[in-house]
Protein backbone atom coordinates (compact mmCIF):
# COMPACT_ATOMS: atom_id res chain seq x y z
CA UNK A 1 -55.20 -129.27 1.40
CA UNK A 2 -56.43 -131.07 -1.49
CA UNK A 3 -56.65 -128.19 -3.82
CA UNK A 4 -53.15 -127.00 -3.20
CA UNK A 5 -51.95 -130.86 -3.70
CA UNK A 6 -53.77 -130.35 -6.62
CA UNK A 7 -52.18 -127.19 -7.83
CA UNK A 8 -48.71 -128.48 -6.85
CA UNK A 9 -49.44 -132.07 -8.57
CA UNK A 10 -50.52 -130.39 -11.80
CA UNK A 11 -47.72 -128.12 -12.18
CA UNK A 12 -44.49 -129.36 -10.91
CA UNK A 13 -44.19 -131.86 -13.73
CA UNK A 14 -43.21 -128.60 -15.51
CA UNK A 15 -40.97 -127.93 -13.16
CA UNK A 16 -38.74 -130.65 -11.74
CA UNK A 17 -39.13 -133.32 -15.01
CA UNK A 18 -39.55 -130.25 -17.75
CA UNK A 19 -42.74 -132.33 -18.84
CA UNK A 20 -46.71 -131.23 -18.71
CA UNK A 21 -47.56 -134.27 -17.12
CA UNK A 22 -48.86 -134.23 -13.52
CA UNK A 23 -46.08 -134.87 -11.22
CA UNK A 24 -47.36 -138.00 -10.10
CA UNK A 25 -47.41 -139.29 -13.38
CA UNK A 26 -43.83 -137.71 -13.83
CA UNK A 27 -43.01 -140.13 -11.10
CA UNK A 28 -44.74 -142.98 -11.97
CA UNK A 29 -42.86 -143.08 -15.14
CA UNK A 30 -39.51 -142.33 -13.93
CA UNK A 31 -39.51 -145.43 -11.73
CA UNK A 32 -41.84 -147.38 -14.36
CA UNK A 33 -38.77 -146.76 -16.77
CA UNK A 34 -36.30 -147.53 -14.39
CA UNK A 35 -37.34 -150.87 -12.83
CA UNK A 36 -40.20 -152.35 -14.76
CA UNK A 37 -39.27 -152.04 -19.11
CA UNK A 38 -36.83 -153.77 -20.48
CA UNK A 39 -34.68 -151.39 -22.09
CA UNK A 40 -32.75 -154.20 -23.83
CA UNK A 41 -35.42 -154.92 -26.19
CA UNK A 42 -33.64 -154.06 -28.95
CA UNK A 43 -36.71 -153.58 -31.57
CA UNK A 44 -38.08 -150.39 -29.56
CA UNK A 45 -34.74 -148.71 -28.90
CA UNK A 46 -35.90 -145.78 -30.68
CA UNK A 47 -38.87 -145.36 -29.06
CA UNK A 48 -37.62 -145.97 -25.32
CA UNK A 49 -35.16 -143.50 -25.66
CA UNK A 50 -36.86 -140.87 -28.11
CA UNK A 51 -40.45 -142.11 -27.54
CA UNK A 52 -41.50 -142.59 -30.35
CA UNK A 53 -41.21 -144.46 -33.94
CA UNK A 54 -42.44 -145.17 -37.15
CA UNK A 55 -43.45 -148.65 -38.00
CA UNK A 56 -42.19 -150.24 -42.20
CA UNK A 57 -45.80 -151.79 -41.95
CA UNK A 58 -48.20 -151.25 -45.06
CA UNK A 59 -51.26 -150.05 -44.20
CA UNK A 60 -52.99 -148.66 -47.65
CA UNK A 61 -55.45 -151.07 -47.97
CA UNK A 62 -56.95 -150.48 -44.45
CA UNK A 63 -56.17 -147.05 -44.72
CA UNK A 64 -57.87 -147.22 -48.29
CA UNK A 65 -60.95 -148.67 -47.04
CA UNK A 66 -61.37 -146.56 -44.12
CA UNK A 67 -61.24 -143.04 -46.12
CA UNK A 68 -63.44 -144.39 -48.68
CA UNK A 69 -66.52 -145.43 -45.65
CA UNK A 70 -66.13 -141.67 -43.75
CA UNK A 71 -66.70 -140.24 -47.62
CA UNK A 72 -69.99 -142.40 -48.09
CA UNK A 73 -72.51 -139.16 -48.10
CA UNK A 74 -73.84 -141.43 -45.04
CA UNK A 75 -71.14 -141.80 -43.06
CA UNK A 76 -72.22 -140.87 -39.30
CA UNK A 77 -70.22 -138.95 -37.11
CA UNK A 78 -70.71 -138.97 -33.05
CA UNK A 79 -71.94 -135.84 -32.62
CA UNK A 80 -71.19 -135.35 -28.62
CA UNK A 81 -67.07 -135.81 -29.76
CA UNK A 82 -67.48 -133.10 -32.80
CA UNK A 83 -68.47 -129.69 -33.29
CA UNK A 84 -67.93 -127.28 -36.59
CA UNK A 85 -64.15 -127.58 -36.83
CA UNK A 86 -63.42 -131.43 -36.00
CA UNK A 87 -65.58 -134.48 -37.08
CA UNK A 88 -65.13 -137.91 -35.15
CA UNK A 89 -67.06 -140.27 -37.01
CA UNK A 90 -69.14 -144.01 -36.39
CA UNK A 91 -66.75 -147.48 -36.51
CA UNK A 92 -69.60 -149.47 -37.72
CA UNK A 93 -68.89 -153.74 -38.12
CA UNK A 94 -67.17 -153.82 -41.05
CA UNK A 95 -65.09 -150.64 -40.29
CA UNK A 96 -64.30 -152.69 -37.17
CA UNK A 97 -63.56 -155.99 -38.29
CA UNK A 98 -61.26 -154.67 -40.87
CA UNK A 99 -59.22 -152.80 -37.87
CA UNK A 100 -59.30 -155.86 -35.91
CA UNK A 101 -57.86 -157.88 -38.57
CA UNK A 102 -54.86 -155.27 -39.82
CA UNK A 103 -53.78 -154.83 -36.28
CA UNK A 104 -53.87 -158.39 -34.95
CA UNK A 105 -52.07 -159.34 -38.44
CA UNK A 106 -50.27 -156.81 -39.84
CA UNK A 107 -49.13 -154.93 -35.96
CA UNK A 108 -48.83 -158.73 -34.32
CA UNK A 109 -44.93 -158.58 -34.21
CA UNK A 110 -44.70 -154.98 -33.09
CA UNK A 111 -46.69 -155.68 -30.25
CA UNK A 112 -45.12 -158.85 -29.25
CA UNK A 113 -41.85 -156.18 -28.86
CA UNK A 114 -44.11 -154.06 -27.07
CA UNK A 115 -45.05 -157.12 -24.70
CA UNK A 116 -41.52 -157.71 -24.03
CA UNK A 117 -40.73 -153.90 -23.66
CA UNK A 118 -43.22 -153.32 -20.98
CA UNK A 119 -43.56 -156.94 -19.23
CA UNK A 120 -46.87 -156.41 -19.55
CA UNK A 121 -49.96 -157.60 -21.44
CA UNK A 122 -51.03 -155.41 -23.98
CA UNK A 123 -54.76 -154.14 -25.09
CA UNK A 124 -56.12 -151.70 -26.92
CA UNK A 125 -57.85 -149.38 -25.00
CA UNK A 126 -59.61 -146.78 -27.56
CA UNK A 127 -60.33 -146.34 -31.35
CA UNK A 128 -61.10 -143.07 -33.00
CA UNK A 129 -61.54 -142.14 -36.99
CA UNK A 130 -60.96 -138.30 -36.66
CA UNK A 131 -60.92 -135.38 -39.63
CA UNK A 132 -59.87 -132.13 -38.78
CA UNK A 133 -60.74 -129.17 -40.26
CA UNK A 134 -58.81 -125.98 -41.44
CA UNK A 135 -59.31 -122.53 -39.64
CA UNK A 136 -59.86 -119.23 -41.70
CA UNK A 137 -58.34 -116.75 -39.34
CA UNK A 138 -55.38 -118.73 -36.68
CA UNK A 139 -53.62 -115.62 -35.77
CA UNK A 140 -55.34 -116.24 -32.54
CA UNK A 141 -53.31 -118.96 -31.87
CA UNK A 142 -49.80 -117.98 -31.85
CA UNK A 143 -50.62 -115.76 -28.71
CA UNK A 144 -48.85 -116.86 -25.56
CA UNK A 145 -51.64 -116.88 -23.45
CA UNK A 146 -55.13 -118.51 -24.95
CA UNK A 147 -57.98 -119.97 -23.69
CA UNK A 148 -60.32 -123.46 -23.99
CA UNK A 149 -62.79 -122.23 -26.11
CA UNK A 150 -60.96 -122.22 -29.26
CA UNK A 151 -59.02 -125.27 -28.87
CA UNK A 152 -61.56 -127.18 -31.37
CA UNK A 153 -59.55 -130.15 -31.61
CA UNK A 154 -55.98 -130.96 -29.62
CA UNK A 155 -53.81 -127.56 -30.97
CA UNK A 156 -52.17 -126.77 -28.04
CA UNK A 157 -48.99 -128.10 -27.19
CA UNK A 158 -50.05 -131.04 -23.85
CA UNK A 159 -48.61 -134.60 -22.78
CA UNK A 160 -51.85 -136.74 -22.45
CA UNK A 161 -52.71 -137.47 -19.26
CA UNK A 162 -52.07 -140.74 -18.50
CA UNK A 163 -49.02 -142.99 -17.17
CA UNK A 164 -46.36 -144.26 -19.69
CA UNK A 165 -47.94 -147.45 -19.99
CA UNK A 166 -50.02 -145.65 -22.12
CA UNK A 167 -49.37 -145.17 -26.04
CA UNK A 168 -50.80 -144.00 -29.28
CA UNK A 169 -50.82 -145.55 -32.94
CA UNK A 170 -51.29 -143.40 -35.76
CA UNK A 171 -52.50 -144.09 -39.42
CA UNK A 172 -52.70 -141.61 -42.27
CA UNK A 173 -56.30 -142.03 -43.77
CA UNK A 174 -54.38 -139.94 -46.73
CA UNK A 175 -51.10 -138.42 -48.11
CA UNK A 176 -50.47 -135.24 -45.12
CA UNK A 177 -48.19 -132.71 -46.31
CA UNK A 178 -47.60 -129.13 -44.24
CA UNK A 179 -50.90 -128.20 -45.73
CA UNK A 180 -53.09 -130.58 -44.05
CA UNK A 181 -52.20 -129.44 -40.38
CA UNK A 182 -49.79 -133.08 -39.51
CA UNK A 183 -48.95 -133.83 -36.01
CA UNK A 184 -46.27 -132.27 -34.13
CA UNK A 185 -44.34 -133.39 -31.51
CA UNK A 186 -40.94 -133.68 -30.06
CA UNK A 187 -39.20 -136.36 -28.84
CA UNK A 188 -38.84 -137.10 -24.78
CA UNK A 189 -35.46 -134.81 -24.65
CA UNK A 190 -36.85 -132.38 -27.14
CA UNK A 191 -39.96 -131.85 -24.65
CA UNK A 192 -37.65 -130.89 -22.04
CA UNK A 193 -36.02 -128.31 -24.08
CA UNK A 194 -39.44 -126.76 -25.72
CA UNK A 195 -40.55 -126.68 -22.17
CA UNK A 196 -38.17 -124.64 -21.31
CA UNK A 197 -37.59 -122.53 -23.81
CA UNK A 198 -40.92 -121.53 -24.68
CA UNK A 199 -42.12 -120.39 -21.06
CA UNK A 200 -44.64 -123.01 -21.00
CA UNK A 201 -47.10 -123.66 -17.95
CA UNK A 202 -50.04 -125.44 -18.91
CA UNK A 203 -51.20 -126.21 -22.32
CA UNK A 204 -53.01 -122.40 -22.24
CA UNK A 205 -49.67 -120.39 -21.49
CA UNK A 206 -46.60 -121.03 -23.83
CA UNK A 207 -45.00 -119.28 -26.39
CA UNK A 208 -45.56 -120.53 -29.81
CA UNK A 209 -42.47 -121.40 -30.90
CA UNK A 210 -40.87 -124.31 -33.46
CA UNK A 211 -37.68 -125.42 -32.45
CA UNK A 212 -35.23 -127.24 -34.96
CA UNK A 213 -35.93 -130.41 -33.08
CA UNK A 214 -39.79 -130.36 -33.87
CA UNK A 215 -41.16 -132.94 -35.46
CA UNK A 216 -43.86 -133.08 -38.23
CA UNK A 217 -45.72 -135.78 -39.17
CA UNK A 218 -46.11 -135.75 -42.94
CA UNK A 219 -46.51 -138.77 -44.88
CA UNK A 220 -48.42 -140.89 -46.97
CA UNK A 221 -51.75 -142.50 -47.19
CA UNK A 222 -51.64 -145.82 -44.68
CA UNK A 223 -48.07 -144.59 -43.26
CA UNK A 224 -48.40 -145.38 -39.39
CA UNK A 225 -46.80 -143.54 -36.30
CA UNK A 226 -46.49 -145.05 -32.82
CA UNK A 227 -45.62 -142.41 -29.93
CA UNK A 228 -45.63 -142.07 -26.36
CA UNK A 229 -48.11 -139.27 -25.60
CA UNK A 230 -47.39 -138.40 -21.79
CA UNK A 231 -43.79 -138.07 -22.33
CA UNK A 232 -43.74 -136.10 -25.63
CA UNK A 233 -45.27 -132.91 -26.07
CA UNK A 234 -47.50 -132.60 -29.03
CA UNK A 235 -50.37 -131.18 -30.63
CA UNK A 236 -52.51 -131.14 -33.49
CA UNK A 237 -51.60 -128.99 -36.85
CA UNK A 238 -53.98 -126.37 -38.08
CA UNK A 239 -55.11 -127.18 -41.70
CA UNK A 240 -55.01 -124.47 -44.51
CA UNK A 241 -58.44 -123.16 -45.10
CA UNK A 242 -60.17 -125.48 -46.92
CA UNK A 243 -57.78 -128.63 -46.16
CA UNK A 244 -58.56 -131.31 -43.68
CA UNK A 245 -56.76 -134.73 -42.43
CA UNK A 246 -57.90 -137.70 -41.90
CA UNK A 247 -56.42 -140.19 -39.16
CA UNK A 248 -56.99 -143.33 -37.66
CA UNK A 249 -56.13 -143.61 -33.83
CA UNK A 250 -55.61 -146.57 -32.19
CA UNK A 251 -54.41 -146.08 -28.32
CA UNK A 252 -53.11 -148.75 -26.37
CA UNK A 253 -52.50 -149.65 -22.83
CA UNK A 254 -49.70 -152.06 -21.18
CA UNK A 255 -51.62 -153.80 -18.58
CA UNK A 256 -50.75 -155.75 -15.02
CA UNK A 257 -52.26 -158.87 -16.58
CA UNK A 258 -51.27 -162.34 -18.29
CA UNK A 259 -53.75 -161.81 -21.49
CA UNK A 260 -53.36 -162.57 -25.44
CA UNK A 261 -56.21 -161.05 -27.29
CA UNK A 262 -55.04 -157.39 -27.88
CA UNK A 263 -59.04 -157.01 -27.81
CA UNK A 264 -59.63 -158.07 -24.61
CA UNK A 265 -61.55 -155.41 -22.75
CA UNK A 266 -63.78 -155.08 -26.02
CA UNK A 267 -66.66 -157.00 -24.49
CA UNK A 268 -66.75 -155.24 -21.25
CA UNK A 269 -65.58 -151.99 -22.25
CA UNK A 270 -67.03 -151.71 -25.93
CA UNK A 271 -68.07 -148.35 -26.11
CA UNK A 272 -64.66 -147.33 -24.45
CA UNK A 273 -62.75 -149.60 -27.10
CA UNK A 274 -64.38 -148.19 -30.20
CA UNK A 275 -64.30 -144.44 -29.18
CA UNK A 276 -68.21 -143.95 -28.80
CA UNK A 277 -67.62 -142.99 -24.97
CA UNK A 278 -65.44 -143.09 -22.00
CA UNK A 279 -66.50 -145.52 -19.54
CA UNK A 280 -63.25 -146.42 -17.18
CA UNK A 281 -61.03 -148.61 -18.76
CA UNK A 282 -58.62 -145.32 -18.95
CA UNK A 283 -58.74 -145.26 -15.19
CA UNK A 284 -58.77 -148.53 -14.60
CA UNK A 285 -54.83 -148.96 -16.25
CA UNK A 286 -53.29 -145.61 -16.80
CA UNK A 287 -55.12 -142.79 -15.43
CA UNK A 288 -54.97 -143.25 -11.08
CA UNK A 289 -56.84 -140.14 -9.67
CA UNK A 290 -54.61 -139.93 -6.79
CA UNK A 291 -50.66 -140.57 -5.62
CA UNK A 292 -51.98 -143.27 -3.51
CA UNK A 293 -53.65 -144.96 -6.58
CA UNK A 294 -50.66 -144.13 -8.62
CA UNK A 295 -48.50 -146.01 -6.21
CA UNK A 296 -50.86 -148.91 -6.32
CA UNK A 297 -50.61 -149.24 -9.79
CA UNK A 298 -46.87 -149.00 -10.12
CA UNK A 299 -47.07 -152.05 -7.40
CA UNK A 300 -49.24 -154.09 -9.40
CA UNK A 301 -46.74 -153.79 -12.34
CA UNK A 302 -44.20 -155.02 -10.15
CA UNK A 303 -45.99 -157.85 -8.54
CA UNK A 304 -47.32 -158.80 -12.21
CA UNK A 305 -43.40 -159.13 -13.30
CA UNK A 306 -42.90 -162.33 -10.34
CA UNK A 307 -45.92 -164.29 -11.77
């Protein structure tokens, strides 16, 4: 019984809500949207109805800093998060202070909105300095059916798998034209459509197609992109041989809590925080293994709004 709950869970997101999330999520998020954001919030119109936006905030000098550290010829990478396509490198403490600093400064406001937006506390949940590499031969990848083993970094078109509570910042570590393989996405309505359109079943079973309504995320060096990654399809661009890009990730999670340090799992959750390894705090706020967890969640949101 569990496996075919399974099966059904995993796949009729596809099918009723035209997303790749799991259907529980798929629920989760309808009713999340419906009864728990405030949709008034005028500052994040754009990204409650297209789910996603990107932020006027300057972020060259951090952005600056950052690509000069991962080109020290001693820059470390974690080696159990790369392999010979896709580097993830070390935060060390001045990397990490500097973060700190720009987001708590520089992203204050925007999160305040996204306070507001989602009743919620906010945190950050997971940091990640990530270059990805070009590929010589990608023919490979405009089949309709392909498998895990060549998927070096995220290429195929997914939703993350989490609850909407659950979003993603992104800063250029340098200037991204076509060349250097930029995001792509589409917005929440635009996922529906690609869904459909392009056959698609799981992240291994689509056809590879680019519909007028796809976006690319080109732009330059400290330019920042905030989108919400279970409800809009997206994957990462291919560089040209010989190119690579450079991004800082910063993911962050509305949580059932009063708090006001955006860092506030960092001392119990460091490694999770900092993108060295996954310890829980995913699970703990927007990743429930089961419909009866998910339920529990979405009832802690709601109990969180009356305190």
């Amino acid at each position: 019984n569990l496996m075919i709950f399974q099966k059904i869970n995993k796949n009729f997101g596809v099918k009723i809500f035209k997303n790749p999330n799991t259907l529980n999520y798929n629920l989760f998020n309808f009713f999340f949207k419906k009864n728990i954001v405030d949709d008034n919030e005028k500052f994040l119109s754009s990204y409650h109805n297209l789910g996603y936006f990107k932020p006027h905030i300057d972020s060259k000098e951090l952005a600056n800093f950052l690509s000069s550290k991962i080109q020290e010829p001693d820059a470390k990478i974690i080696e159990e998060s790369s392999n010979k396509y896709s580097s993830r490198f070390v935060i060390n403490k001045e990397m990490r202070t500097k973060i700190k600093d720009h987001i708590n400064i520089k992203f204050k406001d925007i999160l305040e909105a996204f306070k507001r937006y989602y009743r919620s506390g906010i945190a950050v949940h997971n940091i990640q300095i990530k270059r990805n590499y070009g590929i010589e031969e990608t023919g490979y990848y405009s089949k309709k059916e392909r498998t895990k083993d060549f998927e070096y970094y995220n290429m195929y078109f997914h939703c993350d798998y989490y609850t909407m509570n659950y979003f993603k910042l992104f800063i250029n570590l340098q200037d991204i034209s076509l060349d250097h393989g930029p995001l792509t996405f589409y917005s929440i309505e635009g996922t529906k459509k690609f869904v459909s359109k392009s056959d698609y079943r799981d992240r291994n079973f689509y056809n590879d197609l680019s519909l007028n309504n796809e976006i690319k995320n080109c732009g330059k060096l400290g330019d920042s992109l905030v989108l919400n990654t279970p409800q809009c399809i997206h994957r990462a661009g291919i560089p040209k041989f010989g190119k690579h890009r450079d991004v800082l990730f910063v993911n962050f999670v509305a949580v059932p809590e009063k708090i006001d340090d955006i860092f506030h799992f960092e001392k119990d959750y460091e490694d999770d925080v900092w993108g060295v390894a996954k310890i829980g705090l995913s699970k703990k706020f927007s990743k429930p293994k089961s419909l009866k967890e998910t339920i529990k969640l979405y009832k802690s949101f709601k109990e969180n709004l009356k305190t």
